[in-house]
N, C-alpha and C. Protein backbone atom coordinates (compact mmCIF):
# COMPACT_ATOMS: atom_id res chain seq x y z
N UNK A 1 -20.90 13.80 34.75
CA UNK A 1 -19.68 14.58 34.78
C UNK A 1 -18.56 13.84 34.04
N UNK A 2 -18.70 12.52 34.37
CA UNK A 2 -17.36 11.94 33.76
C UNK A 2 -17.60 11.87 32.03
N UNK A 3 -19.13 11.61 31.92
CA UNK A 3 -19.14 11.62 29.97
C UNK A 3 -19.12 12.85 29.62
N UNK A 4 -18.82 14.11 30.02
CA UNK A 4 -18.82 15.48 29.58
C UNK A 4 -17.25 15.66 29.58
N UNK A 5 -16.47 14.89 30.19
CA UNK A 5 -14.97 15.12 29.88
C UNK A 5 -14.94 14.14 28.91
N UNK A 6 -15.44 13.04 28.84
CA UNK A 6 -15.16 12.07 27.90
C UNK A 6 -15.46 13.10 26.27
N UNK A 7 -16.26 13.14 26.52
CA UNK A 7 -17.36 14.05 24.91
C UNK A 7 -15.98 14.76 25.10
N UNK A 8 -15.37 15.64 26.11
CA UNK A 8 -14.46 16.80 25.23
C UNK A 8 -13.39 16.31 25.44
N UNK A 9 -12.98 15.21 25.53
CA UNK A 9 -11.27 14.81 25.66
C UNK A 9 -11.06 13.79 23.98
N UNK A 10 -12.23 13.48 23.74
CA UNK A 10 -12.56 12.77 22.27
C UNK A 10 -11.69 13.68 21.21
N UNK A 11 -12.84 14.86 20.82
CA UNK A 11 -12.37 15.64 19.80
C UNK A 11 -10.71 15.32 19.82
N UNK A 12 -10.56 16.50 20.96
CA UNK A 12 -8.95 16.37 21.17
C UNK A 12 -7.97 15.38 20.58
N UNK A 13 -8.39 13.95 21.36
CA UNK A 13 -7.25 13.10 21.12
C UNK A 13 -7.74 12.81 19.05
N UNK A 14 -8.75 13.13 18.56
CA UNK A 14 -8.77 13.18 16.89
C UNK A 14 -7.79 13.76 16.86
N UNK A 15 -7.91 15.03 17.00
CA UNK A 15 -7.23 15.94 16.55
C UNK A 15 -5.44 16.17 16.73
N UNK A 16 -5.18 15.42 17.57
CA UNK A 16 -3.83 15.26 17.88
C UNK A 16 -3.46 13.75 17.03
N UNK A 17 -4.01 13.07 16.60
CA UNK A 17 -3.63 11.72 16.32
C UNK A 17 -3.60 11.84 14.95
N UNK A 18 -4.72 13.15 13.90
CA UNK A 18 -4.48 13.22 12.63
C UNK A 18 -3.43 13.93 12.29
N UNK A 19 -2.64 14.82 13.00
CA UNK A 19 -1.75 15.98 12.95
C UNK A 19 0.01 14.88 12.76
N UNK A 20 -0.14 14.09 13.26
CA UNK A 20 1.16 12.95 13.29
C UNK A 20 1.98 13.28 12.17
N UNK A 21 2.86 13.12 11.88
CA UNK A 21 3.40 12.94 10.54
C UNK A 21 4.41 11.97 10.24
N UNK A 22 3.93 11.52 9.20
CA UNK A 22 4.16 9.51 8.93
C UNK A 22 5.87 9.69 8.71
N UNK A 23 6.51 10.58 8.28
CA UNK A 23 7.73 10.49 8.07
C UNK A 23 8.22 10.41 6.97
N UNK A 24 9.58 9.96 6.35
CA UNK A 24 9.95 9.40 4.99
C UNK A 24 11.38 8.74 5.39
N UNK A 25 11.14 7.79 4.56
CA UNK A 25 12.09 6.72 4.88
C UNK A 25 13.07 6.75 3.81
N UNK A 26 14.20 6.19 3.27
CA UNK A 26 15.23 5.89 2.46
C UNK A 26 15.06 4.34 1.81
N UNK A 27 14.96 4.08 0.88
CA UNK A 27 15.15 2.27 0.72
C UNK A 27 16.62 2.48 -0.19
N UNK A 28 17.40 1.46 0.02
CA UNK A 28 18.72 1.79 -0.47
C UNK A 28 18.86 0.43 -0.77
N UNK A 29 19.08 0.34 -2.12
CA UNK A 29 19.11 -1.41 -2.97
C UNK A 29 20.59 -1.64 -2.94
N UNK A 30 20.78 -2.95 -3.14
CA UNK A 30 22.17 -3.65 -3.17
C UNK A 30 22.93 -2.68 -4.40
N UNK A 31 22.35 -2.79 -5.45
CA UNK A 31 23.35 -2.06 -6.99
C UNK A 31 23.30 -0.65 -6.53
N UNK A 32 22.78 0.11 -5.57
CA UNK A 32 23.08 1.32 -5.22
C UNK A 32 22.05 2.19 -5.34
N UNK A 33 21.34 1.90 -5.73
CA UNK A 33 19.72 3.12 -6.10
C UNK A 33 19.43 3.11 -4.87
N UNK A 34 18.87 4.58 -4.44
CA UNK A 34 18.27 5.14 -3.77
C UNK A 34 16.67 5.58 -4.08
N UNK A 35 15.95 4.85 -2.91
CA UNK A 35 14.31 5.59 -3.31
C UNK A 35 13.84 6.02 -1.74
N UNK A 36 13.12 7.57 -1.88
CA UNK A 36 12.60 8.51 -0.82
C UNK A 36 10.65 7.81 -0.91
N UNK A 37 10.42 6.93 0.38
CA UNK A 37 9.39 7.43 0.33
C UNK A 37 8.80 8.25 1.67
N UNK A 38 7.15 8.09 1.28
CA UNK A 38 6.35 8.58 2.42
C UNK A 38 6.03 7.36 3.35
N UNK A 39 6.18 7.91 4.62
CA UNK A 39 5.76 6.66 6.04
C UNK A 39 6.75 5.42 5.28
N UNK A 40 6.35 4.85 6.20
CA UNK A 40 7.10 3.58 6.58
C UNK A 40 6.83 2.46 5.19
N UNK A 41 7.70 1.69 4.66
CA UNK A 41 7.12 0.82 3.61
C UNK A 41 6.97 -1.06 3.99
N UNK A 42 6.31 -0.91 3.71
CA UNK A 42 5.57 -2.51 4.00
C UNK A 42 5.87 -3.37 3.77
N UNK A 43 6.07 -4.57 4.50
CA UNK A 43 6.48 -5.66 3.61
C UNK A 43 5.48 -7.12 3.46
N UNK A 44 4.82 -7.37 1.85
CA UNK A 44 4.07 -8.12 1.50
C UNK A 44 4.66 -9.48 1.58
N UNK A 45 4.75 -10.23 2.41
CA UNK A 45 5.14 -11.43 2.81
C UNK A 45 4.73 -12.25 1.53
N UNK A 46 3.69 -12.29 0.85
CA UNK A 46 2.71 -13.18 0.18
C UNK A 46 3.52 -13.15 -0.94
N UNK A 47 3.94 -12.09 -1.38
CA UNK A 47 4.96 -11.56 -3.04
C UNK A 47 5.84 -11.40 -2.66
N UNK A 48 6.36 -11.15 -1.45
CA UNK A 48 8.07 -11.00 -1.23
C UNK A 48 8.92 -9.62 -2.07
N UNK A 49 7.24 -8.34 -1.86
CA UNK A 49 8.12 -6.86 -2.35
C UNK A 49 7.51 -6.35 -1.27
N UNK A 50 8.32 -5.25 -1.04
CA UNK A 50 7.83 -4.15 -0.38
C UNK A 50 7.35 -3.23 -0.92
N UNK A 51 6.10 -2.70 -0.18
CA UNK A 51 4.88 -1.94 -0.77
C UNK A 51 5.43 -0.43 -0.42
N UNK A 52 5.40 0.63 -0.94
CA UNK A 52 5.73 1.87 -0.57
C UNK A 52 4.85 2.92 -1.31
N UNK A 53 4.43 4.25 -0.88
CA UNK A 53 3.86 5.42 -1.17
C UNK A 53 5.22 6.41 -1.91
N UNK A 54 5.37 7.06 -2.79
CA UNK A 54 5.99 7.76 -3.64
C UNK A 54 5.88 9.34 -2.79
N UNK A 55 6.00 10.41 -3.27
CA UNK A 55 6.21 11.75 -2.57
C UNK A 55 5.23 12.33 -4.06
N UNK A 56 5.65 11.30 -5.36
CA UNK A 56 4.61 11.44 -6.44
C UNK A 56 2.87 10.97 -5.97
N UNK A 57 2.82 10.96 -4.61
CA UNK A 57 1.33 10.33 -4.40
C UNK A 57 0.88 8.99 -5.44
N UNK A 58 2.31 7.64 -5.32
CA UNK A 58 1.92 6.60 -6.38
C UNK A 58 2.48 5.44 -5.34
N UNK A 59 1.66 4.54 -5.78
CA UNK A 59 2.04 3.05 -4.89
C UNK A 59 3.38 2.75 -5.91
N UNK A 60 3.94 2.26 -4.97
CA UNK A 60 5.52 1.21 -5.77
C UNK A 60 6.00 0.51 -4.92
N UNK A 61 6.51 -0.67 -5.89
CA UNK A 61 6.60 -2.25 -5.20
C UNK A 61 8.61 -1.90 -5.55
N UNK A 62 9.04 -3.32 -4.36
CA UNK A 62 10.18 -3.73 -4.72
C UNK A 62 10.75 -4.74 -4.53
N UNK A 63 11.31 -5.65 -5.29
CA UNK A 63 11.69 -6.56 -4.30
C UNK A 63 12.40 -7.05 -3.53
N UNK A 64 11.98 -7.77 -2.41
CA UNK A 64 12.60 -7.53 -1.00
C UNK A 64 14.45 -8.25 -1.26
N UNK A 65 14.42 -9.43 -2.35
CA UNK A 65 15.64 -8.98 -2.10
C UNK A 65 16.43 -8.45 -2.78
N UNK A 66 16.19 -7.16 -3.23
CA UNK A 66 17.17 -6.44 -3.82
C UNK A 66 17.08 -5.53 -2.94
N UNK A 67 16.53 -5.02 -1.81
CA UNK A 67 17.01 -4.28 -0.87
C UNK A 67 17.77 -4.34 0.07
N UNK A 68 18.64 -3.32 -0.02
CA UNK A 68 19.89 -3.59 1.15
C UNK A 68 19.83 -3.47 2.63
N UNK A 69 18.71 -1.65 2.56
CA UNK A 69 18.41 -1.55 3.84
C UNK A 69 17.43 -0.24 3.47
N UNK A 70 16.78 0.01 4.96
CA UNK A 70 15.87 0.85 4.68
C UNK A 70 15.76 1.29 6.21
N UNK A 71 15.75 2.98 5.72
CA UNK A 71 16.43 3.86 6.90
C UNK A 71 15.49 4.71 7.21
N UNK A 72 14.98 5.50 8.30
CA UNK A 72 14.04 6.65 8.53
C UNK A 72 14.97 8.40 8.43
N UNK A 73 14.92 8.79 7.67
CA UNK A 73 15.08 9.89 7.01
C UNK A 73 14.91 11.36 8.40
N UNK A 74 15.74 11.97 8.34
CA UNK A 74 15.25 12.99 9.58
C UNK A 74 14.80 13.88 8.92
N UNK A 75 13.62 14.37 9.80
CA UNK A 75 12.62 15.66 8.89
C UNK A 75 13.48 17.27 9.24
């Protein structure tokens, strides 16, 4: 009984956990440029840029310190 709720409480929690939506954030540089991405952007300790996803579906780097701040965007 208990692995027959397990088997159907599975699907479910897939299916609620792929539906999420990652968000889009703001990165806003010291000289004033503004960049929109997708989800949250990363920061590569090793290179000292932050890794980000485009809305163009493209990786882009920056570096960390020319960013001023970086904000979560309301959907």
């Amino acid at each position: 009984m208990l692995i027959t709720r397990l088997l159907c409480f599975l699907p479910l929690l897939c299916l609620m956990s792929s539906c999420q939506s990652t968000g889009s954030y703001k990165i806003t540089l010291k000289d004033g440029r503004e960049y929109l991405c997708k989800g949250s952007p990363d920061f590569v300790g090793k290179t000292g840029y932050y890794r980000y996803r485009t809305f163009q579906n493209r990786d882009a780097m920056l570096r960390a310190d020319e960013v001023l701040m970086i904000e979560e965007q309301a959907n």
